[in-house]
PDB file of N, CA and C in Angstrom:
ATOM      1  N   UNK A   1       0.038 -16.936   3.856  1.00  0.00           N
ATOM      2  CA  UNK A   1       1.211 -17.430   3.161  1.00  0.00           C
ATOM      3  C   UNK A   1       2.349 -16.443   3.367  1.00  0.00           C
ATOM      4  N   UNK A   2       3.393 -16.865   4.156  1.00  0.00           N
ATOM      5  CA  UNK A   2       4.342 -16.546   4.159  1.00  0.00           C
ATOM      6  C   UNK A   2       5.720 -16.623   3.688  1.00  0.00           C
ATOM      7  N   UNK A   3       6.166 -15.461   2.538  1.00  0.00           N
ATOM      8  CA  UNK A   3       6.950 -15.864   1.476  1.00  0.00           C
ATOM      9  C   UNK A   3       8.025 -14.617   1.716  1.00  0.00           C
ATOM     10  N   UNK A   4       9.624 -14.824   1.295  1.00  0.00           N
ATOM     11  CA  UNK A   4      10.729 -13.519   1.050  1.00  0.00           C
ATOM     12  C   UNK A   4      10.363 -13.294  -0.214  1.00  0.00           C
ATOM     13  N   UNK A   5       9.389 -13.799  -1.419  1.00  0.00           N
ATOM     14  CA  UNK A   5       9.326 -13.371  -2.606  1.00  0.00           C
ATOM     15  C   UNK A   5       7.891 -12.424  -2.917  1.00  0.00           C
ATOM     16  N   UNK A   6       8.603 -10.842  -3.712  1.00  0.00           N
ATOM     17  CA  UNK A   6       7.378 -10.120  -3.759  1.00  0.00           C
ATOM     18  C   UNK A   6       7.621 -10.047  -4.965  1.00  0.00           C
ATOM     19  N   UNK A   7       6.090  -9.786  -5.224  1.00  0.00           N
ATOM     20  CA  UNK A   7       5.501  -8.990  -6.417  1.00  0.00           C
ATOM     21  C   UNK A   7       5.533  -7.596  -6.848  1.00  0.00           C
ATOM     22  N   UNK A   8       5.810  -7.007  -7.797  1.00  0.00           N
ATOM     23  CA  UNK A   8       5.523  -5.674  -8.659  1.00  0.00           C
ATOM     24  C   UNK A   8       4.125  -5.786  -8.245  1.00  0.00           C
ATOM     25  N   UNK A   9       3.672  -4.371  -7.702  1.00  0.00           N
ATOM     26  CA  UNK A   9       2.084  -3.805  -7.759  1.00  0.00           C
ATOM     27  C   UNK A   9       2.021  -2.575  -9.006  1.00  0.00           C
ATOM     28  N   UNK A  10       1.683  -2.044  -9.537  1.00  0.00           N
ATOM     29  CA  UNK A  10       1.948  -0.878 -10.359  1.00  0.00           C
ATOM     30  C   UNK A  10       0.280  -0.493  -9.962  1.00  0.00           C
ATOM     31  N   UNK A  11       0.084   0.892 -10.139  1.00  0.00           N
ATOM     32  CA  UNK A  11      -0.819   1.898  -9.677  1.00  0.00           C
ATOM     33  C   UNK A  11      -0.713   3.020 -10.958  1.00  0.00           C
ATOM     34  N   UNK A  12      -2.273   3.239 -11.272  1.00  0.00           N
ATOM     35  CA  UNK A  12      -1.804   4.366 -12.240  1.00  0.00           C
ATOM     36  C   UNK A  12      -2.966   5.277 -11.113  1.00  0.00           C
ATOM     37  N   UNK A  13      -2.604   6.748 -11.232  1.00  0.00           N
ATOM     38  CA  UNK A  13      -3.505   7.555 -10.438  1.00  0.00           C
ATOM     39  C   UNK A  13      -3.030   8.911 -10.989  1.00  0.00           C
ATOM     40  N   UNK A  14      -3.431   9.770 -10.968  1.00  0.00           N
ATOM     41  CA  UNK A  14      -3.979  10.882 -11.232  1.00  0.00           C
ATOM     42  C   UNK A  14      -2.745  11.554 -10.314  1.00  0.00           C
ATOM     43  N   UNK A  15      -1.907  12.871 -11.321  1.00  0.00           N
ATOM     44  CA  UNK A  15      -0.945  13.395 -10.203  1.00  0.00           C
ATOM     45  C   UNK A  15      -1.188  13.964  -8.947  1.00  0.00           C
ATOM     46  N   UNK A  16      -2.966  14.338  -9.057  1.00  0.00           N
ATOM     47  CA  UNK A  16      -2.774  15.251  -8.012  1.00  0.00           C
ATOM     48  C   UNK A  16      -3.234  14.279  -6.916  1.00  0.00           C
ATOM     49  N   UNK A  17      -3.837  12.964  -7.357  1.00  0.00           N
ATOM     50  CA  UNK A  17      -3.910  12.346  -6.039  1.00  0.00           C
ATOM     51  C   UNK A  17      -2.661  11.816  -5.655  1.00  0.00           C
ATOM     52  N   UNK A  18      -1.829  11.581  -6.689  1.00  0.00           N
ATOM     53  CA  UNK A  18      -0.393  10.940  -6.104  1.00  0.00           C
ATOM     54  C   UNK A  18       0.507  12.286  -5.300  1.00  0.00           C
ATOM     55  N   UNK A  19       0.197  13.090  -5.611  1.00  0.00           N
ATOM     56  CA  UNK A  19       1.126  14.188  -4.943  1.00  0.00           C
ATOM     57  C   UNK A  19       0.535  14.297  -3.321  1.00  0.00           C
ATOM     58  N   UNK A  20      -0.993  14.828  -3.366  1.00  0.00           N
ATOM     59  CA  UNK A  20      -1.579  13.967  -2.035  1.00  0.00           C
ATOM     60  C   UNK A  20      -1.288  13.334  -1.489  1.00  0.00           C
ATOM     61  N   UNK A  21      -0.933  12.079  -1.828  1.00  0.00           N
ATOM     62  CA  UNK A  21      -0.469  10.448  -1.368  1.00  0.00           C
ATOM     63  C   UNK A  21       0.572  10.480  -0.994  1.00  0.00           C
ATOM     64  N   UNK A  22       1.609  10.961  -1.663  1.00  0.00           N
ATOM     65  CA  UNK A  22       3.228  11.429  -1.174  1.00  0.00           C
ATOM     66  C   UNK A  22       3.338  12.192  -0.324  1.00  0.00           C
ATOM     67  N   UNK A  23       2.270  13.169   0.305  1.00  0.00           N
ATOM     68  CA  UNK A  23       2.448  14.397   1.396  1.00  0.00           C
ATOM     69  C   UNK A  23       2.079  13.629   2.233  1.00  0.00           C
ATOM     70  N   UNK A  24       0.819  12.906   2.267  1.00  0.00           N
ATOM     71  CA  UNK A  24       0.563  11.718   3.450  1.00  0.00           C
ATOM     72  C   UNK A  24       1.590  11.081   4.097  1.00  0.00           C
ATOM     73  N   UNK A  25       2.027  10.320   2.851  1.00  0.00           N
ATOM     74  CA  UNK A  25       3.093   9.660   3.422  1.00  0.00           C
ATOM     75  C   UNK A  25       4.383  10.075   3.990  1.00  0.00           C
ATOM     76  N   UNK A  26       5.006  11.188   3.511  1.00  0.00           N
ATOM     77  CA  UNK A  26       6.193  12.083   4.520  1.00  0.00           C
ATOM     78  C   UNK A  26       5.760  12.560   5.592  1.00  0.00           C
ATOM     79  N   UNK A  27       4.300  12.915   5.910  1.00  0.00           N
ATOM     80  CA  UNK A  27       3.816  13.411   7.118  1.00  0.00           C
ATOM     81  C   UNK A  27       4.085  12.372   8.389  1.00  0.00           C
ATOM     82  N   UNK A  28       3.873  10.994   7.611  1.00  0.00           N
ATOM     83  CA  UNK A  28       4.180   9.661   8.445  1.00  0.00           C
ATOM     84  C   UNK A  28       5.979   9.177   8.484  1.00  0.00           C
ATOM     85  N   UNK A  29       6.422  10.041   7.873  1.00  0.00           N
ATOM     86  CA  UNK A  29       7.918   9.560   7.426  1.00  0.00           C
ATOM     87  C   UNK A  29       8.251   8.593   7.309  1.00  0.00           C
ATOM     88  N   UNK A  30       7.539   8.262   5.837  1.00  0.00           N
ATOM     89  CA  UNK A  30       7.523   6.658   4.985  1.00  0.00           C
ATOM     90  C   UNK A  30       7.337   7.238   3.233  1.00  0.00           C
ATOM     91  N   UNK A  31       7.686   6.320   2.691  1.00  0.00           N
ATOM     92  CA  UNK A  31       7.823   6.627   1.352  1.00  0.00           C
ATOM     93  C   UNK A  31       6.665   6.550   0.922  1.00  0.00           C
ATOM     94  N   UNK A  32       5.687   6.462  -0.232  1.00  0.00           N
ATOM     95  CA  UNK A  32       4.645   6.684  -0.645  1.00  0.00           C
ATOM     96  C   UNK A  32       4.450   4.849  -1.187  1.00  0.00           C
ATOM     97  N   UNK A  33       5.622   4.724  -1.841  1.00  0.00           N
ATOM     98  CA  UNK A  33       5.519   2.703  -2.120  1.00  0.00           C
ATOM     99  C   UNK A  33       5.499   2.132  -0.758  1.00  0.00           C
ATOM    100  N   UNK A  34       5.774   2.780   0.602  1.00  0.00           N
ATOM    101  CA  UNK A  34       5.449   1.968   1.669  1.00  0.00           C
ATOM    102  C   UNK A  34       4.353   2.157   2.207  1.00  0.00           C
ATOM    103  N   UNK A  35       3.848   3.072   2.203  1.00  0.00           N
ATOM    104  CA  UNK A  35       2.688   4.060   2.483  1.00  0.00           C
ATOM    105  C   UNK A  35       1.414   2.376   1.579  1.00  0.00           C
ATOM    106  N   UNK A  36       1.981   2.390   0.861  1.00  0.00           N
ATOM    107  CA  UNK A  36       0.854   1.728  -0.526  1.00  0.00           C
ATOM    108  C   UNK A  36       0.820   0.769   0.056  1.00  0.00           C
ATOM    109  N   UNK A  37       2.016  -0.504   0.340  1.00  0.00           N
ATOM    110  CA  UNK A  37       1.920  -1.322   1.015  1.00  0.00           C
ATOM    111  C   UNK A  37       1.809  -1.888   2.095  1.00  0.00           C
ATOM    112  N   UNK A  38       1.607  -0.857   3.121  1.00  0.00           N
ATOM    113  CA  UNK A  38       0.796  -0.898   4.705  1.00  0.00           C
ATOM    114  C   UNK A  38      -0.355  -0.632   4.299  1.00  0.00           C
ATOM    115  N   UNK A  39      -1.181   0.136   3.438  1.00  0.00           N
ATOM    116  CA  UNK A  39      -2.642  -0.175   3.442  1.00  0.00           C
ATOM    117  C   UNK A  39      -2.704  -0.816   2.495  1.00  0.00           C
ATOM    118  N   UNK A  40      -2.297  -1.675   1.935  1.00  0.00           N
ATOM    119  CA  UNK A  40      -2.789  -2.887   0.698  1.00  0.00           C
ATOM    120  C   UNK A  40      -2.784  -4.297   1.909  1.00  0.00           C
ATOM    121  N   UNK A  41      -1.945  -3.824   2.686  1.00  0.00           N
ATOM    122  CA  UNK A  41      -2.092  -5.469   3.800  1.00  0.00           C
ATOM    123  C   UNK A  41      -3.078  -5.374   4.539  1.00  0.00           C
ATOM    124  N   UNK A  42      -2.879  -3.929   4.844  1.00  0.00           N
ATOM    125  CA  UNK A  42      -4.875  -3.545   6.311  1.00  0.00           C
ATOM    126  C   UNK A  42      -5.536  -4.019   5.355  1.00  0.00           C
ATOM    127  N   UNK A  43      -5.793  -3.883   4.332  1.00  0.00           N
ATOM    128  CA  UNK A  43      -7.099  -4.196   3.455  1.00  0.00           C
ATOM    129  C   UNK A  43      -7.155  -5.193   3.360  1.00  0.00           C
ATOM    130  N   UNK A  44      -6.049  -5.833   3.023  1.00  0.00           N
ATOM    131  CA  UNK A  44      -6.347  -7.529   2.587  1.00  0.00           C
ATOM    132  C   UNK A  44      -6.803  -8.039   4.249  1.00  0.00           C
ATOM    133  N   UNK A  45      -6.056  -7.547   5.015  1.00  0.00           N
ATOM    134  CA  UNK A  45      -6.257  -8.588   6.064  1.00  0.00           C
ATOM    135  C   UNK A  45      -7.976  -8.430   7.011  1.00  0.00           C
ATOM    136  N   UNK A  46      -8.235  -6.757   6.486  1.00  0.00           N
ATOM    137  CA  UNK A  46      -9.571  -6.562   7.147  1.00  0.00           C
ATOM    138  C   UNK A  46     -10.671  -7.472   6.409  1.00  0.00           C
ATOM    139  N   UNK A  47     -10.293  -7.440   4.983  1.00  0.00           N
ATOM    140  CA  UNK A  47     -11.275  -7.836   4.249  1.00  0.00           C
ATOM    141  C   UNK A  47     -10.882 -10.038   3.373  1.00  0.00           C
ATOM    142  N   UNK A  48      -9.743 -10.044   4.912  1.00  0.00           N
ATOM    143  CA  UNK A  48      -9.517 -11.666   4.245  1.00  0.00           C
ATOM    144  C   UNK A  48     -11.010 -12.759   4.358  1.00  0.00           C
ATOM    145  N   UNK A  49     -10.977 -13.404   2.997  1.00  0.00           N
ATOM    146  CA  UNK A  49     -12.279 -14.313   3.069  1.00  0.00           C
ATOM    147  C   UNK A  49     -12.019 -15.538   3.536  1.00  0.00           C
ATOM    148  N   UNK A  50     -10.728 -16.081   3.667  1.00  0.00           N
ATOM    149  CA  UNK A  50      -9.834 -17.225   3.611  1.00  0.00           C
ATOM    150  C   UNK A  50      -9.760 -17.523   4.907  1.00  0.00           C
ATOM    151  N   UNK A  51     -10.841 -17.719   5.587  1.00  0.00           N
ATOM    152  CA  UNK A  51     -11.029 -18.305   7.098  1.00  0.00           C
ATOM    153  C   UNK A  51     -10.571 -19.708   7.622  1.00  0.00           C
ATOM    154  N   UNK A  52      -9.149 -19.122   7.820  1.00  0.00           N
ATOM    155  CA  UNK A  52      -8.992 -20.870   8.710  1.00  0.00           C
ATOM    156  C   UNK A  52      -8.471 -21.012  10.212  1.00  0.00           C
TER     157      UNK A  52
END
């Protein structure tokens, strides 16, 4: 499904993994909310059940 309308994700995590998560992600020079949402799509799409 392809839509221009997104959703709020909210994440609660632990600072020191979010501070982690934020060094990741500048290492890639991407923000840490983009960082979140390039692997929330690998995941969905590795793990899609919705075979058509």
């Amino acid at each position: 499904m392809v839509t221009s309308e997104k959703k709020r994700f909210v994440l609660l995590v632990d600072i020191e993994t979010f501070e982690q998560f934020k060094k990741l992600a500048e290492e890639q020079n991407r923000t840490a909310g983009n960082l979140g949402t390039t692997l929330i799509k690998q995941y969905v799409k590795e793990h899609n059940t919705d075979k058509k």
